[in-house]
Protein backbone atom coordinates (compact mmCIF):
# COMPACT_ATOMS: atom_id res chain seq x y z
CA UNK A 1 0.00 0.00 0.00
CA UNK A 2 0.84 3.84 -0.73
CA UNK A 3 -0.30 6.12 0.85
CA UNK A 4 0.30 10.30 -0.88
CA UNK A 5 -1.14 13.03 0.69
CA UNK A 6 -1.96 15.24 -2.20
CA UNK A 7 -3.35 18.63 -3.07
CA UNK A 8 -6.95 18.47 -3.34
CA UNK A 9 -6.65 19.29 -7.27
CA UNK A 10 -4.04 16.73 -7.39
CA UNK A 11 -6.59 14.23 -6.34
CA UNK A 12 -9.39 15.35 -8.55
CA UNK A 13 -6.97 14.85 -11.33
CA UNK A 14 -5.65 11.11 -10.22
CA UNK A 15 -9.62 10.16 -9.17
CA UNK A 16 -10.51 11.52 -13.10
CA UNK A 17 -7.54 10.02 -15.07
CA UNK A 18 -7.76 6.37 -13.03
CA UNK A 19 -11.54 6.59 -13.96
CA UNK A 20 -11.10 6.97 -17.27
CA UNK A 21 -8.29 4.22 -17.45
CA UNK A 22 -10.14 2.00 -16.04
CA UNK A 23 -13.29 2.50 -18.22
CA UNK A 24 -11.07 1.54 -21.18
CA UNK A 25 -9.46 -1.17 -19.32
CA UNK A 26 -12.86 -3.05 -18.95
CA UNK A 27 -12.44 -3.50 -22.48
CA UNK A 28 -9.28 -4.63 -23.20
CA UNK A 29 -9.79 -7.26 -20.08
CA UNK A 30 -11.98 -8.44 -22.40
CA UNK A 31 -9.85 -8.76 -25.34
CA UNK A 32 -7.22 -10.47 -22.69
CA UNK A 33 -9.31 -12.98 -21.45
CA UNK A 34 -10.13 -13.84 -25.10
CA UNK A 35 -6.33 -14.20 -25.50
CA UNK A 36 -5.80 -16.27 -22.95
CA UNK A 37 -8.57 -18.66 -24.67
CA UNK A 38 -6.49 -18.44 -27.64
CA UNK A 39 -3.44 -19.43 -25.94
CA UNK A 40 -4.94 -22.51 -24.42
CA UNK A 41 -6.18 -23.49 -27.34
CA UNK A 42 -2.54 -23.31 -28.77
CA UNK A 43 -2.40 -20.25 -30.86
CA UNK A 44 1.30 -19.08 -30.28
CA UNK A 45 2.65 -15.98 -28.37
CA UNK A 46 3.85 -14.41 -31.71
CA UNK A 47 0.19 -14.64 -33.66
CA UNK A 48 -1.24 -13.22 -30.98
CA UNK A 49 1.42 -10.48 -30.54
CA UNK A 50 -0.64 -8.02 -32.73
CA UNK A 51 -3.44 -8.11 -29.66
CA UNK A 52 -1.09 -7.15 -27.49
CA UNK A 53 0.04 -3.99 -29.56
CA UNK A 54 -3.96 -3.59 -30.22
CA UNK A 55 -4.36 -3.06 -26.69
CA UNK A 56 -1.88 -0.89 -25.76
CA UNK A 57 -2.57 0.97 -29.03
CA UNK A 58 -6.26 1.63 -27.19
CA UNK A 59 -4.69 2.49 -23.98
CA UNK A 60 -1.79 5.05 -25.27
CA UNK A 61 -4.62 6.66 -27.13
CA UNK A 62 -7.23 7.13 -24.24
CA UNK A 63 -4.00 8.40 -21.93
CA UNK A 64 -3.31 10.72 -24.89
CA UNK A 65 -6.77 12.09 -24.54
CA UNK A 66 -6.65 12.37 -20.04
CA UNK A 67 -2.98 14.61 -20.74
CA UNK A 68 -4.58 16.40 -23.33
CA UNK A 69 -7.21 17.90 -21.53
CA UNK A 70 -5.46 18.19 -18.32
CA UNK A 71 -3.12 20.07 -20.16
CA UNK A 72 -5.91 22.40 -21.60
CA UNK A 73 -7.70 22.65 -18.26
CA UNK A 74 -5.29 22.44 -15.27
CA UNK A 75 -1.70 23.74 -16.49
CA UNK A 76 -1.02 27.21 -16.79
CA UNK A 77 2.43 26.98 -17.88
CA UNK A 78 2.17 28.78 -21.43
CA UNK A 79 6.16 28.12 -22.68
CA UNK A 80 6.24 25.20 -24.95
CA UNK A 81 9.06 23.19 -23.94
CA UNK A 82 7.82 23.30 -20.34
CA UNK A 83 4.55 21.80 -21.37
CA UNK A 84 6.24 19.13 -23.61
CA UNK A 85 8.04 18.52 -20.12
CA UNK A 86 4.85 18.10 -18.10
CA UNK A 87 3.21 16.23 -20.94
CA UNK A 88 5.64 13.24 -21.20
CA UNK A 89 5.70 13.07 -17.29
CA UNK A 90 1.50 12.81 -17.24
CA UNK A 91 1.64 10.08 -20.42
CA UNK A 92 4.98 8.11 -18.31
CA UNK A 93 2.64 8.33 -15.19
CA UNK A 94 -0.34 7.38 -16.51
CA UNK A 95 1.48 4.77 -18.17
CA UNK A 96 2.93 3.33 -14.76
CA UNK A 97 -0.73 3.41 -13.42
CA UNK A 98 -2.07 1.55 -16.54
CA UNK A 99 0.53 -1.50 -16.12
CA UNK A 100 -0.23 -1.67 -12.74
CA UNK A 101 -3.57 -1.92 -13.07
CA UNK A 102 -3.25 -4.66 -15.81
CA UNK A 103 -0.97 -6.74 -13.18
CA UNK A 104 -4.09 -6.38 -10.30
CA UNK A 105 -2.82 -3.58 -8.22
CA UNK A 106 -6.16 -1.04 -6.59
CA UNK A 107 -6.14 1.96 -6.82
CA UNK A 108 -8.18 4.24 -3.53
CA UNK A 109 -8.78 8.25 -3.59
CA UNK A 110 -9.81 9.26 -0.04
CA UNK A 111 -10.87 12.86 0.27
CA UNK A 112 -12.16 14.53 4.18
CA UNK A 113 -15.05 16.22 4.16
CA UNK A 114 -15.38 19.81 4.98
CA UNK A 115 -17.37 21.04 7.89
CA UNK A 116 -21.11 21.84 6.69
CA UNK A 117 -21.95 25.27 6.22
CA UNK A 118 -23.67 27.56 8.97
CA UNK A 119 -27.21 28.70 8.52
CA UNK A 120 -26.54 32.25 6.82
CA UNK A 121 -22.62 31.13 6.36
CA UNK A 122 -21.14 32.13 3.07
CA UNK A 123 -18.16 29.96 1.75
CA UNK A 124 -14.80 32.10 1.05
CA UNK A 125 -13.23 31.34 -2.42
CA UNK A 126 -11.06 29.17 -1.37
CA UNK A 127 -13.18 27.01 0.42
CA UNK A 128 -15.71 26.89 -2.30
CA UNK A 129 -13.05 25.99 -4.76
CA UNK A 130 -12.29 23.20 -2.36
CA UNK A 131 -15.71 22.37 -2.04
CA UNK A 132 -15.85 22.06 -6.12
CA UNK A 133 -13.01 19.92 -6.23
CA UNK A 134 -14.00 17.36 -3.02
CA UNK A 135 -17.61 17.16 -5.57
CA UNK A 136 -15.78 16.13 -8.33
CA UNK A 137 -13.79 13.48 -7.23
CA UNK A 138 -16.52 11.98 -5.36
CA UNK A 139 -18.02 12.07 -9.10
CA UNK A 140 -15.10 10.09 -10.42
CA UNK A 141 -15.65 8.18 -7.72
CA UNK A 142 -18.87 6.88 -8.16
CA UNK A 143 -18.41 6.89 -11.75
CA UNK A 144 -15.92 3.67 -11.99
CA UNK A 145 -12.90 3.54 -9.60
CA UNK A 146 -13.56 0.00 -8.23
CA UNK A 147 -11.43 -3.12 -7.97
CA UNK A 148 -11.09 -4.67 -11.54
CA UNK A 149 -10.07 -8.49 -10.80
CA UNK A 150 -7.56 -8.90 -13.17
CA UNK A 151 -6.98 -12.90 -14.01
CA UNK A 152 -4.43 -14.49 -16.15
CA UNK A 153 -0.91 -12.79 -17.75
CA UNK A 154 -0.81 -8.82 -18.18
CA UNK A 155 -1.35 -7.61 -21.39
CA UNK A 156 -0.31 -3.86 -21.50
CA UNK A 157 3.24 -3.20 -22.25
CA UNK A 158 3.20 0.72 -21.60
CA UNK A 159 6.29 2.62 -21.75
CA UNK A 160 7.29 3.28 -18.06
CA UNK A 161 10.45 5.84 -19.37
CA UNK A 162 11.54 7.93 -21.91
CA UNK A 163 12.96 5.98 -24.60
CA UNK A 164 16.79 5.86 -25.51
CA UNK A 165 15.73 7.24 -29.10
CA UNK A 166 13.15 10.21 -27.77
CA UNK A 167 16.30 11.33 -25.37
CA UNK A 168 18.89 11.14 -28.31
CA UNK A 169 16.63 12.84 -30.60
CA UNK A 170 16.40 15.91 -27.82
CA UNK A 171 19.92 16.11 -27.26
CA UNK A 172 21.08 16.20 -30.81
C-alpha cells in the first residue's frame, strides 16, 4: 500500500484520469481474457502479438486524450518546452498506473469532508473551490474507480520511461 497526501486538485486529477483508465481497461480485459482462450487453445505468443500492440494501441490513445485535456484545463504553464516537459511526465505516469492496473494492483482516492456550512454562512473562495473539487472526485468516484479483478498474464506493455531514441533525438 501507498499512501500520498496530495493537493486536493491533485486528487481530482488522479480520481478523473484512473476513472477513465479503467473504463477503457474493462475493455481490453476483455480482449485479454479472449487471449488467454487463444493461448490454451494453442495459438502461439507471436500470432497473438498483434493483440497485445492492439491493446496498448487503445490504452496510449485514451492516456493521450486524459494529458490532453489536463493540459488544456489544469496547467497554466504557457512556454512550450515546459509543457512538452509536463506532458511526457503525465503520459509516463499514466502509463505506470495503466501497467499496474493490468498486473491487479487497486487503486483508492480518499478525500475529508469539509465542515457543513452555517445557517446564513457564506463559503470564502477558497473554500468553495475546495468544495468544487472534493464534488468532483466523489463524481469520479462513483463513476468507476472499483477493484477490476484482473486474471491471467498482463497484457499492456506501456512505456514506463523515456525511450533511448526520444532522449537522443532531444539532445542532438
Amino acid at each position: 500500500m501507498v499512501y500520498v497526501e496530495a493537493s486536493l486538485a491533485v486528487a481530482a486529477f488522479l480520481a478523473h484520469a484512473t476513472e477513465r483508465i479503467i473504463s477503457a481497461y474493462k475493455t481490453i480485459l476483455e480482449v485479454k481474457l479472449l487471449r488467454a482462450q487463444l493461448k490454451e487453445k494453442g495459438v502461439s505468443e507471436k500470432e497473438t502479438k498483434g493483440i497485445v500492440e492492439h491493446t496498448n494501441s487503445m490504452m496510449s490513445e485514451q492516456i493521450k486524450g486524459i494529458v490532453a485535456e489536463a493540459l488544456k484545463d489544469h496547467v497554466l504553464v504557457k512556454e512550450t518546452g515546459r509543457r512538452n516537459e509536463l506532458s511526457n511526465a503525465l503520459v509516463i505516469a499514466l502509463n505506470k498506473l495503466a501497467n499496474r492496473i493490468d498486473r491487479g494492483f487497486s487503486v483508492e482516492v480518499r478525500v475529508t469532508t469539509l465542515p457543513e456550512r452555517k445557517e446564513g454562512e457564506r463559503d470564502t473562495k477558497e473554500i468553495g473551490h475546495a468544495r468544487r473539487l472534493i464534488a468532483s472526485i466523489c463524481k469520479s468516484l462513483r463513476q468507476g474507480i472499483e477493484f477490476i479483478k484482473t486474471e491471467g498474464e498482463p497484457i499492456l506493455e506501456l512505456p514506463e520511461a523515456a525511450t533511448k531514441d526520444k532522449l537522443s533525438k532531444k539532445q542532438g
